[in-house]
C-alpha atoms as a PDB file:
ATOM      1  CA  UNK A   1       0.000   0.000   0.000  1.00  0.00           C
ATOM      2  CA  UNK A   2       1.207   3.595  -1.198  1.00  0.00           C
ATOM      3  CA  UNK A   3       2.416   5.205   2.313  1.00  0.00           C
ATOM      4  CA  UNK A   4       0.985   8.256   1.340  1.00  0.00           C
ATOM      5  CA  UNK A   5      -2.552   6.620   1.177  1.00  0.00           C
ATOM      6  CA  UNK A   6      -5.218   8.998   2.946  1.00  0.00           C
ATOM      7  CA  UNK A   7      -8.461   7.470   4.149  1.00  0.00           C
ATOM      8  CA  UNK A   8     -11.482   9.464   3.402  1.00  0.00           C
ATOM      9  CA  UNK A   9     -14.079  10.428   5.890  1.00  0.00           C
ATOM     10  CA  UNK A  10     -16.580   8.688   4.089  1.00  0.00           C
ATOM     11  CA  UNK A  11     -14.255   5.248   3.998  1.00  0.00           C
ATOM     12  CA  UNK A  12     -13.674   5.376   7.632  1.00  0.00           C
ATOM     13  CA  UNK A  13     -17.275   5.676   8.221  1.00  0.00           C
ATOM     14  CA  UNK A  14     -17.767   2.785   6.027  1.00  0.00           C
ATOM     15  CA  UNK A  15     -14.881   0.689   8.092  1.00  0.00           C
ATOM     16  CA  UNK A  16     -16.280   1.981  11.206  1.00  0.00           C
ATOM     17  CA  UNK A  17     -20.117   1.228  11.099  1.00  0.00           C
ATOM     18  CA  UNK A  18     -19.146  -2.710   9.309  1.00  0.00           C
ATOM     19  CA  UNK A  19     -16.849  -2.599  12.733  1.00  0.00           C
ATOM     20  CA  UNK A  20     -19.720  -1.403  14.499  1.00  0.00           C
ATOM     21  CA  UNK A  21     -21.823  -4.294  12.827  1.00  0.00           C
ATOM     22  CA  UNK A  22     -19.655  -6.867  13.666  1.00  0.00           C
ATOM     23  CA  UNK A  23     -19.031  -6.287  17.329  1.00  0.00           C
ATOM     24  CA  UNK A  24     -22.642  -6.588  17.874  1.00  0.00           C
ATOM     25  CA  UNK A  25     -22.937  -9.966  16.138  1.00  0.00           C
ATOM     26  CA  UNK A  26     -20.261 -11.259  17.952  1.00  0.00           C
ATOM     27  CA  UNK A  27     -21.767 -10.016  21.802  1.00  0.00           C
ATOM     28  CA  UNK A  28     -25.488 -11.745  20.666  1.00  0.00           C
ATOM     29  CA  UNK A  29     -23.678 -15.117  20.305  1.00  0.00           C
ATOM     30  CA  UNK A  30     -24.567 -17.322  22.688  1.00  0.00           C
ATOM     31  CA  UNK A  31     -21.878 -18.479  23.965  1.00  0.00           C
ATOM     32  CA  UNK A  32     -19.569 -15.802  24.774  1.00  0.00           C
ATOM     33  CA  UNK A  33     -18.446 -15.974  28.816  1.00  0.00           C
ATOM     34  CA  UNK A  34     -18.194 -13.027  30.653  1.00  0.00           C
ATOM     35  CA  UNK A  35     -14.830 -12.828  32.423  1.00  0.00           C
ATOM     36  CA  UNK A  36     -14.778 -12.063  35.599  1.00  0.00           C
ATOM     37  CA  UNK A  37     -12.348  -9.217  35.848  1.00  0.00           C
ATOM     38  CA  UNK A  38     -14.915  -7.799  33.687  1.00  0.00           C
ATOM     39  CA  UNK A  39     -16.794  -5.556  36.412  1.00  0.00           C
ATOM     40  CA  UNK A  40     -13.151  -4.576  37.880  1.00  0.00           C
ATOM     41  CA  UNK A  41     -11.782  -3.369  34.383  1.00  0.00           C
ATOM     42  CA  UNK A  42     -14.342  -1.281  33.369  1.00  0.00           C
ATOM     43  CA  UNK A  43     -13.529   1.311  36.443  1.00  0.00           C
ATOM     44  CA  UNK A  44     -10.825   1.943  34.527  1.00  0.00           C
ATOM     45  CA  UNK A  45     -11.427   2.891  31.175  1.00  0.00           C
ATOM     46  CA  UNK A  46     -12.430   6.302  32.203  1.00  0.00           C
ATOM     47  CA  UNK A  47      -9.390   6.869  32.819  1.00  0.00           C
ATOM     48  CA  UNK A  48      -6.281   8.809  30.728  1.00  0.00           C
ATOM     49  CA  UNK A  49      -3.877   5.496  31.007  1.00  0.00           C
ATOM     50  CA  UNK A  50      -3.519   3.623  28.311  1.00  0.00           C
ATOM     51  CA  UNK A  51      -4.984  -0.155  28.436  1.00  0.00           C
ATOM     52  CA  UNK A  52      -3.367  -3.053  26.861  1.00  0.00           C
ATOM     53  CA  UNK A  53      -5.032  -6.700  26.635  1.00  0.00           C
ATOM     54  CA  UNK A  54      -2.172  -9.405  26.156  1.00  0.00           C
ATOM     55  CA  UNK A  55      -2.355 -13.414  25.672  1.00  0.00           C
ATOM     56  CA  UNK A  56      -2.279 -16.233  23.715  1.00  0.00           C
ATOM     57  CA  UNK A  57      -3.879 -16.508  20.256  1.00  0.00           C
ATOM     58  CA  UNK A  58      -7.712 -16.800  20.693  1.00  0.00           C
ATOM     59  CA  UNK A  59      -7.938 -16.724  24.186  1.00  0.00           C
ATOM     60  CA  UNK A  60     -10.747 -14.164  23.605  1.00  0.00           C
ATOM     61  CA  UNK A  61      -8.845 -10.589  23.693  1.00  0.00           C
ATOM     62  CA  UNK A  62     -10.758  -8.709  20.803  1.00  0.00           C
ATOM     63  CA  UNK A  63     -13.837 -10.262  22.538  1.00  0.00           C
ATOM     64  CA  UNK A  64     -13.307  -8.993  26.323  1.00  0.00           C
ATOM     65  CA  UNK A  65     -12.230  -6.061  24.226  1.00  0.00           C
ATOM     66  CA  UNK A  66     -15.748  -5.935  22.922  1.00  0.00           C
ATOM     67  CA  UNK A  67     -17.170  -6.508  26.109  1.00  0.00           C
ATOM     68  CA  UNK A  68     -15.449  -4.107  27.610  1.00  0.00           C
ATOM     69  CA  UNK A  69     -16.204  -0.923  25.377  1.00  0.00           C
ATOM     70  CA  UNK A  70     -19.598  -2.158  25.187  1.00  0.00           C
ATOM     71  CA  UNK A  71     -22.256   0.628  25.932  1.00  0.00           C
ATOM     72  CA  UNK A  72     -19.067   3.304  25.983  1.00  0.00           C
ATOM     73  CA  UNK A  73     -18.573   6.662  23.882  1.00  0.00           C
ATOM     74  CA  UNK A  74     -16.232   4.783  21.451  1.00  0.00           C
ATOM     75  CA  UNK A  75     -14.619   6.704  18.827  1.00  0.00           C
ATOM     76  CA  UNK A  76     -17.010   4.715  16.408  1.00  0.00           C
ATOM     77  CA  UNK A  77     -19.656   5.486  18.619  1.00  0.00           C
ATOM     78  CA  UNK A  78     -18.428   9.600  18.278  1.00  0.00           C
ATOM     79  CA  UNK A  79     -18.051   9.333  14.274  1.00  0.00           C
ATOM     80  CA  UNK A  80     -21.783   8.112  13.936  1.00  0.00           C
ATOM     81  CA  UNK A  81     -22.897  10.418  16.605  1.00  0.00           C
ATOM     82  CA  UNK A  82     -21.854  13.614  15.566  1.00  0.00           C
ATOM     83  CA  UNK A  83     -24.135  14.024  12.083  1.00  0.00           C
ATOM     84  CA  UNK A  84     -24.018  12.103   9.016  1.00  0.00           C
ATOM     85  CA  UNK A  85     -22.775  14.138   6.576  1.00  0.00           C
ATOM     86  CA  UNK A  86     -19.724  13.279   5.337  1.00  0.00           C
END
């Protein structure tokens, strides 16, 4: 990819609401566990520090990720919020 490549605001939109689209099929499955350090982490997402989830591949990261930022102001959330003109 040319490193001088510029994503539109109308292509990020695009990304961000197919994003948007996925997360929510993935938190209606069934069987997605909530961890329990669920409750404790989300204290701390209002909060200036930055987060980082480690572990092994597909131990469910994106998904407590999900979980997580679930019901928040998410950047996505922001985009879509603030009109839809692009």
């Amino acid at each position: 990819m040319d490193p001088t490549y510029r994503v539109g605001r109308t292509e990020l939109k695009e990304i961000l609401v197919a994003q948007k689209k996925e997360t929510e099929q993935i938190l209606k499955q069934e069987n997605i566990i909530e961890r329990e350090i669920l409750p404790a982490s989300k204290k701390y997402m209002d909060t200036d520090i930055i987060k980082v989830i480690t572990g092994i591949r597909r131990c469910g990261k994106s998904v407590f990720s999900h979980q997580l930022l679930n019901k928040k102001n998410t950047p996505t959330q922001t985009l879509m919020t603030k009109g839809s003109s692009c």
